[in-house]
Protein backbone atom coordinates (compact mmCIF):
# COMPACT_ATOMS: atom_id res chain seq x y z
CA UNK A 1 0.00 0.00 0.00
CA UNK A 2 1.35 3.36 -0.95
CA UNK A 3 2.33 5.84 1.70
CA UNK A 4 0.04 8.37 0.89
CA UNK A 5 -3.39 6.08 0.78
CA UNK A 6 -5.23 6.32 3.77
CA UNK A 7 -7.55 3.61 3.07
CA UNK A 8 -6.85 0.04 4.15
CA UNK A 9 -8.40 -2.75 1.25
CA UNK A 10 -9.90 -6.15 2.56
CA UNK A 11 -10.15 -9.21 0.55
CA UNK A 12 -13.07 -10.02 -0.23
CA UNK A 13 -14.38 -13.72 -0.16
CA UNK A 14 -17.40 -15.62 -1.29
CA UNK A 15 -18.87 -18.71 0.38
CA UNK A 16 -17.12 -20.77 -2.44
CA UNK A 17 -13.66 -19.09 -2.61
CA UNK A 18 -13.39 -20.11 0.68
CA UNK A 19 -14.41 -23.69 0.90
CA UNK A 20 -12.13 -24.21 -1.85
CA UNK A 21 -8.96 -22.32 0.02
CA UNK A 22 -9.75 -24.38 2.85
CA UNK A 23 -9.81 -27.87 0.67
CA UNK A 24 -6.27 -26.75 -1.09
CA UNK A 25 -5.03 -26.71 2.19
CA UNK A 26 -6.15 -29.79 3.51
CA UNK A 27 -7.51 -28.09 6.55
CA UNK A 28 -11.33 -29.17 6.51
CA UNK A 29 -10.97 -31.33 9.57
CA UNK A 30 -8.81 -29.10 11.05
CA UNK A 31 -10.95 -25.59 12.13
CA UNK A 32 -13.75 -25.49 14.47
CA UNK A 33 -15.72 -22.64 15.03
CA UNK A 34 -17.66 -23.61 18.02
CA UNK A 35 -15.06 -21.70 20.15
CA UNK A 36 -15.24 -18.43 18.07
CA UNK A 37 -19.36 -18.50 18.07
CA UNK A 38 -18.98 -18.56 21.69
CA UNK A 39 -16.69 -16.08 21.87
CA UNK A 40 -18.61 -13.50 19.48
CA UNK A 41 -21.88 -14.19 21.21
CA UNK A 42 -20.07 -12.69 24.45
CA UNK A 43 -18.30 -10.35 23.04
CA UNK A 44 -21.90 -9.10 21.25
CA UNK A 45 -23.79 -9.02 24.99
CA UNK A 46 -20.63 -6.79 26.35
CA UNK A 47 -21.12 -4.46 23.36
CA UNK A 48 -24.83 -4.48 24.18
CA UNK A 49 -24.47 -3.98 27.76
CA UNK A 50 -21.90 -1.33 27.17
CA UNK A 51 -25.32 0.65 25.54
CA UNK A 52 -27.49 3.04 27.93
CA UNK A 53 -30.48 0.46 27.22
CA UNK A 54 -31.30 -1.56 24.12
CA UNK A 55 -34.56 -0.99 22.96
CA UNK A 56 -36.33 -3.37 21.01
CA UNK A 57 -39.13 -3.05 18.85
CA UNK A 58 -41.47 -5.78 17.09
CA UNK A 59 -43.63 -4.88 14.85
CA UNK A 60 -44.94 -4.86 11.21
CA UNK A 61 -42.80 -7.92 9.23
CA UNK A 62 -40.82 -9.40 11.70
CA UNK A 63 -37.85 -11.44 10.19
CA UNK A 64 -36.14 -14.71 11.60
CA UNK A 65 -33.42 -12.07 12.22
CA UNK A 66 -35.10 -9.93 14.46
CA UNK A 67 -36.00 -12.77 16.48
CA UNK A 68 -32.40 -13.77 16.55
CA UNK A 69 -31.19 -10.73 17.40
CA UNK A 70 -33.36 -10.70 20.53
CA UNK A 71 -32.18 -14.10 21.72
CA UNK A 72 -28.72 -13.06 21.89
CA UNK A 73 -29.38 -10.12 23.60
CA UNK A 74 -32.12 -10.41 26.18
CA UNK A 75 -30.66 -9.95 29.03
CA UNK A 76 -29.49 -6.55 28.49
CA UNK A 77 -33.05 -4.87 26.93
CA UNK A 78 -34.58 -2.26 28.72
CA UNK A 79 -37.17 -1.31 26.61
CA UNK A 80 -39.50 -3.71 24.68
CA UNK A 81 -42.32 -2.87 22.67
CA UNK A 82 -44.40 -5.64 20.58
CA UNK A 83 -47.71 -5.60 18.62
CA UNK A 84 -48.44 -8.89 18.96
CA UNK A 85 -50.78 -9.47 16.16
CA UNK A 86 -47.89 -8.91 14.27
CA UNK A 87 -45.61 -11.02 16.47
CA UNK A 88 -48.51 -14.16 15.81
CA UNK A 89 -48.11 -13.37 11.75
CA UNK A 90 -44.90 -13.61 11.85
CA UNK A 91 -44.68 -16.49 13.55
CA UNK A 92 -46.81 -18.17 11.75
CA UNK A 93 -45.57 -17.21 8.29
CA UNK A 94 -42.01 -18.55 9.44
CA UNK A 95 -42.16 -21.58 11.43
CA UNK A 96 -46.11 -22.25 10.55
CA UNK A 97 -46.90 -25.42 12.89
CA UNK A 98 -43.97 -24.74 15.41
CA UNK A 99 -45.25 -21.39 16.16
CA UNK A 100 -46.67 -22.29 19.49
CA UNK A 101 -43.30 -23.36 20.52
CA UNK A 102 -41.43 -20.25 19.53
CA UNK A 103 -44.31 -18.32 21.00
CA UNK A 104 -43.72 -20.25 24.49
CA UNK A 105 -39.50 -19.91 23.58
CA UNK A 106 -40.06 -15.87 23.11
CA UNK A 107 -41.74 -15.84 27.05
CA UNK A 108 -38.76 -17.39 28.36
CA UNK A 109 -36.57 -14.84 26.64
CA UNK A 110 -39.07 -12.43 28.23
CA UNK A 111 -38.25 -14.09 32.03
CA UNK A 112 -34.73 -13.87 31.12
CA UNK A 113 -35.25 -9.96 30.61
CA UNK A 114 -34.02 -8.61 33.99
CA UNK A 115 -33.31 -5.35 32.89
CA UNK A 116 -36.33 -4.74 31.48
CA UNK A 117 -37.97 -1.37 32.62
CA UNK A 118 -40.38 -0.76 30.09
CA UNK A 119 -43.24 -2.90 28.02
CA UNK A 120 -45.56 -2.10 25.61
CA UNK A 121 -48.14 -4.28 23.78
CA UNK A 122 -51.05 -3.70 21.02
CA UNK A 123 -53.15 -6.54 20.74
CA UNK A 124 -56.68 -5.94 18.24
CA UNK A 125 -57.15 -8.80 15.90
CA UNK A 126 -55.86 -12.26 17.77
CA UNK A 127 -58.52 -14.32 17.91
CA UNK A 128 -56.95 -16.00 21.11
CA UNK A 129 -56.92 -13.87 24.03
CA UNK A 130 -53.98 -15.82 25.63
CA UNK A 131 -51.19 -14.47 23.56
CA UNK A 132 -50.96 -11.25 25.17
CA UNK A 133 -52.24 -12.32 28.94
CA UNK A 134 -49.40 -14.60 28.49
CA UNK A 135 -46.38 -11.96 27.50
CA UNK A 136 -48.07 -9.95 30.56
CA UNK A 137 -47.91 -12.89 33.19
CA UNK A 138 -44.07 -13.66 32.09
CA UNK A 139 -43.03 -10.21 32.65
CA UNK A 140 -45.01 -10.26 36.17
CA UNK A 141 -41.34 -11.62 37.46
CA UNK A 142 -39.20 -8.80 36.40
CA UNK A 143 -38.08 -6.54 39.55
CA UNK A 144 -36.80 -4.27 37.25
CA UNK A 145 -39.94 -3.41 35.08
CA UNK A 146 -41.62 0.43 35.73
CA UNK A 147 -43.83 1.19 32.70
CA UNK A 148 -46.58 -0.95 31.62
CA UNK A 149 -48.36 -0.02 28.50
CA UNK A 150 -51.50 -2.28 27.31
CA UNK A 151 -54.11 -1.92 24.65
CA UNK A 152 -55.35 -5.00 23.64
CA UNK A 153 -59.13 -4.72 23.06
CA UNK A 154 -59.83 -8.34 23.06
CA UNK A 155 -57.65 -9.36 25.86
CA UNK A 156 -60.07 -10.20 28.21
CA UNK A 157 -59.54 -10.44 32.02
CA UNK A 158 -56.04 -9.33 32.40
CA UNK A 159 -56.85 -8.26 36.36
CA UNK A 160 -54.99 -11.05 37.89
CA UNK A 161 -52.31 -10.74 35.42
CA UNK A 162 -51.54 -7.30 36.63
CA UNK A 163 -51.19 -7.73 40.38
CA UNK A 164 -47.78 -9.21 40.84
CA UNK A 165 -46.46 -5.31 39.47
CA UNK A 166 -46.19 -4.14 42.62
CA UNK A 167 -42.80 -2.54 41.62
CA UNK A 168 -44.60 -0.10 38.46
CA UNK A 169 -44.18 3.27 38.46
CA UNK A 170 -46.36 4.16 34.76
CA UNK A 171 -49.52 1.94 33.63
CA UNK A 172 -51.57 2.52 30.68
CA UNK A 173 -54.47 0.56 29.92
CA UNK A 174 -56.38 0.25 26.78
CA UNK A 175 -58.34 -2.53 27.79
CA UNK A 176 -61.44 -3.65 28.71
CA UNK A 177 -61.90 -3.49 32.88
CA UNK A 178 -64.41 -3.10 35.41
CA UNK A 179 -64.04 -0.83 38.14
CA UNK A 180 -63.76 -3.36 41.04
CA UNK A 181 -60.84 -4.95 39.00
CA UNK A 182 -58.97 -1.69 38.30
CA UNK A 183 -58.95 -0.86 42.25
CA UNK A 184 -57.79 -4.81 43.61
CA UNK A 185 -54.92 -3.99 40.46
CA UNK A 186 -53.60 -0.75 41.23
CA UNK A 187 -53.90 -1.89 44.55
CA UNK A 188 -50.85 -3.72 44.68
CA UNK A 189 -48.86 -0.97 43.13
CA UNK A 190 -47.72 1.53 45.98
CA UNK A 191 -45.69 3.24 43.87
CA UNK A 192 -47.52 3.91 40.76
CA UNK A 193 -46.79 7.77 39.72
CA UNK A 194 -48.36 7.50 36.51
CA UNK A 195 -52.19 6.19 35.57
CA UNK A 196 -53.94 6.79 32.13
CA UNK A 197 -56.91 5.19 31.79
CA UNK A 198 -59.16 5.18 27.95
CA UNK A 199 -62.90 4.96 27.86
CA UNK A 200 -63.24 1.47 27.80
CA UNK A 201 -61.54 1.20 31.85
CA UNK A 202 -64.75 1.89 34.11
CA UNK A 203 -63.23 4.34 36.00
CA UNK A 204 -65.75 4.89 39.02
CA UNK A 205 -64.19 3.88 41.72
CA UNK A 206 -60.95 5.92 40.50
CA UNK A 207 -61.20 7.68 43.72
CA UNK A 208 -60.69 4.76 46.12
CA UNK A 209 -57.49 4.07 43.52
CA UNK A 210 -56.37 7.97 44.10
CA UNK A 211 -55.86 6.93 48.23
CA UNK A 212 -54.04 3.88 47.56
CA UNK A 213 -51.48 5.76 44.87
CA UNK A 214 -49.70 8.25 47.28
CA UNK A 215 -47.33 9.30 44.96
CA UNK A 216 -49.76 9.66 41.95
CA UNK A 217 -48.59 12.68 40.03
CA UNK A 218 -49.87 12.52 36.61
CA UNK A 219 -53.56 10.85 35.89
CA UNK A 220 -55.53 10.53 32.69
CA UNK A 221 -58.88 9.07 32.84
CA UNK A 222 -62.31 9.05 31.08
CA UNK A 223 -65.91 8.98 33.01
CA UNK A 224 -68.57 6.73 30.69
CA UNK A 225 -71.51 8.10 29.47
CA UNK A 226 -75.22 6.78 30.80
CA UNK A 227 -76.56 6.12 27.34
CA UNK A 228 -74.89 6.02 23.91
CA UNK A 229 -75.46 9.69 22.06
CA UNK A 230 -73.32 11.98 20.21
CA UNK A 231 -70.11 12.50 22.13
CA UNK A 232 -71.26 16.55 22.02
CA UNK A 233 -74.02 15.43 24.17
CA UNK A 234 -72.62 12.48 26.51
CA UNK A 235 -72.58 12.93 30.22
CA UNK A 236 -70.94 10.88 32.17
CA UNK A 237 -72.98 8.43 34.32
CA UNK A 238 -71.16 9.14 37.06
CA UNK A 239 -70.04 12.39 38.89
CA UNK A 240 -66.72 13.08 38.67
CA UNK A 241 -66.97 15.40 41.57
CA UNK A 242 -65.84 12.97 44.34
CA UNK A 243 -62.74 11.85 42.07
CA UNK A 244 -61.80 15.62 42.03
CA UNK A 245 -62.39 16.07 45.48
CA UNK A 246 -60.35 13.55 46.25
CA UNK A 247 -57.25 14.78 44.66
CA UNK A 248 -58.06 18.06 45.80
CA UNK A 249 -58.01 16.76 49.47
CA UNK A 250 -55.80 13.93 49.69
CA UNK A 251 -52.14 14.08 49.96
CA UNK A 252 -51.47 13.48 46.59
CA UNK A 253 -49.46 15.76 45.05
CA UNK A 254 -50.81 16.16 41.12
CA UNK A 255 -48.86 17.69 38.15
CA UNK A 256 -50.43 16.54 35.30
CA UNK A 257 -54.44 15.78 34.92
CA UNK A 258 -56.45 15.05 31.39
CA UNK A 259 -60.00 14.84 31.86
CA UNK A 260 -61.06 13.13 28.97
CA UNK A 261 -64.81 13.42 29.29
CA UNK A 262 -66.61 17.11 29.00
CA UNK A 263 -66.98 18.65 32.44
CA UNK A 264 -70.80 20.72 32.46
CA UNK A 265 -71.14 21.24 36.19
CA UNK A 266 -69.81 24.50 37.93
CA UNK A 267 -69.11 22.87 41.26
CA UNK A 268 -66.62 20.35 39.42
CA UNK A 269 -64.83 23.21 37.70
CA UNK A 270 -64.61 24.62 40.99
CA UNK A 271 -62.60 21.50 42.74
CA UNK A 272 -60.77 21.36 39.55
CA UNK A 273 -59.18 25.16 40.63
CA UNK A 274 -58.54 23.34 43.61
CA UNK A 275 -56.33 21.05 43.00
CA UNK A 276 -53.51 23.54 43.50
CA UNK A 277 -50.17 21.58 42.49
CA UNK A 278 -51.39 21.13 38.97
CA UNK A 279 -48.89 21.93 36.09
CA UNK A 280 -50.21 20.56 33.08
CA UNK A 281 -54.44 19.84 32.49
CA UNK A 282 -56.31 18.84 29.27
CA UNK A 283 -60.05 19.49 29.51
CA UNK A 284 -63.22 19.75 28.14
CA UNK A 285 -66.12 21.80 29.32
CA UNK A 286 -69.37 22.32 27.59
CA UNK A 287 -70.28 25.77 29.60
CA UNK A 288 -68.44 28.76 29.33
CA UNK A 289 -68.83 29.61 33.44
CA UNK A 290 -66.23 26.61 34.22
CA UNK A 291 -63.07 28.11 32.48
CA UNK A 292 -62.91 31.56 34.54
CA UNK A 293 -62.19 28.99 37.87
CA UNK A 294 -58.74 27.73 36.08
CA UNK A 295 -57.15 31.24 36.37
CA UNK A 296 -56.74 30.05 40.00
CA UNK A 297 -54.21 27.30 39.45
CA UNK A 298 -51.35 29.70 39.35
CA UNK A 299 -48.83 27.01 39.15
CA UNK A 300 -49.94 26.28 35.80
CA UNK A 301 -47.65 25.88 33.06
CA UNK A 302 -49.57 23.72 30.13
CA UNK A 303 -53.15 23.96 29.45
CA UNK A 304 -54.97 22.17 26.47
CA UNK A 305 -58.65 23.20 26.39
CA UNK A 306 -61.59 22.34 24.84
CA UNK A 307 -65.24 24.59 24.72
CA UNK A 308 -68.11 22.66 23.33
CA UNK A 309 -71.63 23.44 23.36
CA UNK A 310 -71.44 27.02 23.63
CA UNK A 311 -71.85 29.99 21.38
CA UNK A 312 -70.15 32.20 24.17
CA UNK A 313 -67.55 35.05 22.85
CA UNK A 314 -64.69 33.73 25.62
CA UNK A 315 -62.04 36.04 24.35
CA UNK A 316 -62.07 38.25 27.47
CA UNK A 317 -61.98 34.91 29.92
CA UNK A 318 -59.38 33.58 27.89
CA UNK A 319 -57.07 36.95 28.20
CA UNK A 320 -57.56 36.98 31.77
CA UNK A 321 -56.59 33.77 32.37
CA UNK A 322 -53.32 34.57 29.98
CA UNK A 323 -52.75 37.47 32.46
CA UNK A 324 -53.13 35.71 35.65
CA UNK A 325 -51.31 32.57 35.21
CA UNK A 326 -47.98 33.86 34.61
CA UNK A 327 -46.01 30.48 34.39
CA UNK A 328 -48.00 29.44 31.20
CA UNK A 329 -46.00 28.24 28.30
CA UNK A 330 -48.12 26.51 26.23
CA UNK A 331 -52.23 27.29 25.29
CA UNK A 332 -53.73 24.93 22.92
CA UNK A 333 -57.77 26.13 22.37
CA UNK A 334 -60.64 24.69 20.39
CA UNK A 335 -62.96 27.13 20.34
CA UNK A 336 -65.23 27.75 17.13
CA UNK A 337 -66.45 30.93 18.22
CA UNK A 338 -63.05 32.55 19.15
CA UNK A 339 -62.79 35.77 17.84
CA UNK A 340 -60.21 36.72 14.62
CA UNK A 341 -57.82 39.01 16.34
CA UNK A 342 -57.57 36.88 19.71
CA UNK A 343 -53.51 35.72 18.74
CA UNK A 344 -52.94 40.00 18.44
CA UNK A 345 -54.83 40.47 21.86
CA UNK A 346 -52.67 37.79 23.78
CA UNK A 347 -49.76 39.47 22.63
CA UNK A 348 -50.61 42.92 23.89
CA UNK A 349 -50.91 41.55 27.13
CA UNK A 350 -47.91 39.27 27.20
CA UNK A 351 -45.97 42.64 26.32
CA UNK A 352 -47.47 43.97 29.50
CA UNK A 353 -45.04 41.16 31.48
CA UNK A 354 -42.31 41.59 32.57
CA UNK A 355 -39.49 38.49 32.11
CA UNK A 356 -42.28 35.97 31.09
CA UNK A 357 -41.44 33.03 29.36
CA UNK A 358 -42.75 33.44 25.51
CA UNK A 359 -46.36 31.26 25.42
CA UNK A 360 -46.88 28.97 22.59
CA UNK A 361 -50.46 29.34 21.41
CA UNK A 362 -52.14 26.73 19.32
CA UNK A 363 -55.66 27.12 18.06
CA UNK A 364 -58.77 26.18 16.23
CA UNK A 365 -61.99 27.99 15.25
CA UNK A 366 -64.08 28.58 12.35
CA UNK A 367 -61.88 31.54 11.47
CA UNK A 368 -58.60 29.40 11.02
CA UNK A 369 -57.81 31.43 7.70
CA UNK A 370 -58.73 35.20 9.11
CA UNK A 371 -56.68 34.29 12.02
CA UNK A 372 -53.07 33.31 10.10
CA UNK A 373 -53.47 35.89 8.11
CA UNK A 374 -53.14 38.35 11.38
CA UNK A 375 -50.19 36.14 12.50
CA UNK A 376 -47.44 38.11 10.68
CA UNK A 377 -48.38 41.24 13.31
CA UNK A 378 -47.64 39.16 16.33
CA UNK A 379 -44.31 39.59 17.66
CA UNK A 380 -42.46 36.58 18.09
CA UNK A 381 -40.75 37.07 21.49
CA UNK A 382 -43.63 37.09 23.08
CA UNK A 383 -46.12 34.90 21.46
CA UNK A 384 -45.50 31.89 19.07
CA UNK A 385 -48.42 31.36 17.27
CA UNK A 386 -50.29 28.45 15.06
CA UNK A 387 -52.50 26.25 14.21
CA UNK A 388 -54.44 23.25 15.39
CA UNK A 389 -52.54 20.18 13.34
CA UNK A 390 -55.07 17.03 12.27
CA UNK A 391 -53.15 15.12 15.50
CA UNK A 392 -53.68 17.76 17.67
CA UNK A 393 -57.50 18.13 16.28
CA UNK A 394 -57.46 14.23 17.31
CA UNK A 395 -56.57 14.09 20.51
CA UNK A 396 -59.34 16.85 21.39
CA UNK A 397 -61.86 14.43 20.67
CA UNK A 398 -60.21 10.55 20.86
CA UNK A 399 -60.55 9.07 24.04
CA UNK A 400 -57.84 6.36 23.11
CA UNK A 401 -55.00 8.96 22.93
């Protein structure tokens, strides 16, 4: 190699090149790579181990690779997330009838997960139940696990499956579960910070859950409607009052609360502003009266919220509640009757304070076109203004997300 190249050339082999090197030399009997496999496969899980966490994800079309890949290195994942609808396909399409046995091989890769601190699993279209119920009883073992993510419509009875968690810190559930059997579940979890619940948990007895979760700081949760009607018109069939009251009144400090159902009484809006520690709420009201109490939480610092219902002009609410929570950053509205100037207005008054933070404001109304075009007047130091994307539009309205 010349002096001056600063590349270094490999040869370059094929399968039979080197088969017929090997017979030349009369060494076929001669080489065994048992030791070297062995040797890589360690040398793999220290390079794996030497990562912050592994995170592995199996979804879509899942190859005989992937599968590999996780069962050499197992022990050191920390994050795992499977659809496993997918998981079953693939399966299926690769070892056809032997995929019960590397279904039952992947849950003992999942025991042998001891590092695991996070699992998440979409389950829709298996016509067995089991499949998931079983990836969720093998990872009832690991010490190590914090976050437990679930939607699996279908799933059935997954109560029992949840209690030996006593260790998790986050739990979402997608899944279908009476009330009585989300209180014995989050029972057994002392030190769950973290609970969102979708519209198809019954979530009544959420309040006896709220005394049992001491150190409960962010909750998501949905209230079911008595009969089935247009979700502009559903009230929940139970109050939500006594759930707010108790995280108003117990000793639970709350940062983060979505209300996922629309809020109509004045009293509830009223132990909502009570529930002083709050830092980030998404809500939903359907009368105009409610959103003048949330100028009390002063600690405030993210506020998604939804008017429905109403054909109130809210502007001058909405300003004062701008002015008086001085620690807000971000304001996402959907309001159809705000009013066309309303992104100009918050500016005036955010020039009006003094070393404030500038407040990211996203909205939608009927007027979405009048109100960009007044956009290019707002000052951007103060104010950074748009609007509503299609995922934000979603979330105002899906209870799943």
């Amino acid at each position: 190699m010349k002096a001056n190249e600063s590349r270094v050339h490999i040869l370059q082999l094929n399968d039979y090149c080197l088969e017929n090197i090997l017979k030349y030399l009369e060494m076929e009997d001669h080489l065994s790579f048992a030791e070297t496999c062995h040797y890589f496969r360690d040398v793999f899980n220290r390079w794996a181990s030497s990562f912050y966490y592994i995170h592995i994800v199996l979804m879509a079309e899942i190859s005989k690779h992937d599968f590999k890949l996780l069962s050499l290195v197992y022990k050191n994942v920390k994050t795992l997330c499977v659809d496993v609808d997918d998981l079953m396909h693939s399966l299926n399409k690769h070892y056809g009838n032997e995929r019960k046995y590397y279904f039952r091989q992947f849950c003992k890769l999942i025991i042998g997960m001891q590092q695991l601190q996070s699992l998440k699993l979409w389950e829709f279209n298996c016509k067995k139940r089991q499949y998931a119920q079983n990836i969720i009883k093998m990872a009832g073992s690991l010490h190590q696990l914090q976050q437990l993510e679930i939607f699996a419509h279908k799933c059935g009875n997954i109560s029992r499956v949840l209690r030996p968690f006593k260790q998790l810190e986050i739990l979402t559930l997608d899944v279908n579960l009476s009330s009585k059997e989300l209180r014995r579940s989050c029972h057994s979890m002392p030190h769950l910070r973290q609970l969102s619940l979708t519209s198809r948990v019954d979530s009544s007895t959420l309040k006896d859950v709220i005394k049992d979760s001491p150190q409960l700081e962010e909750l998501s949760f949905y209230l079911k409607p008595k009969a089935k009607t247009l979700y502009c018109f559903q009230k929940p069939k139970a109050c939500s009052s006594e759930i707010l009251q108790s995280l108003a009144y117990s000793h639970v400090s709350l940062v983060s609360l979505d209300i996922r159902h629309i809020i109509s009484d004045l009293n509830e809006a009223k132990l909502l502003a009570t529930i002083s520690s709050l830092k980030i709420l998404t809500c939903r009201f359907s009368n105009a009266d409610c959103v003048h109490w949330l100028r009390q939480l002063s600690l405030l610092e993210e506020l998604r919220i939804s008017l429905l219902e109403t054909i109130v002009d809210m502007t001058e609410i909405y300003l004062d509640l701008i002015g008086t929570c001085t620690r807000l950053r971000f304001l996402r509205i959907f309001d159809l009757h705000i009013c066309e100037n309303f992104a100009i207005q918050v500016s005036k008054v955010l020039e009006e304070c003094v070393h404030r933070r500038p407040l990211e404001l996203i909205i939608y109304g009927d007027r979405d076109s009048t109100i960009m075009r007044t956009s290019k007047d707002i000052d951007s130091s103060h104010l950074i203004y748009s609007r509503m994307n299609a995922r934000e539009l979603i979330k105002c309205f899906n209870t799943h997300l």
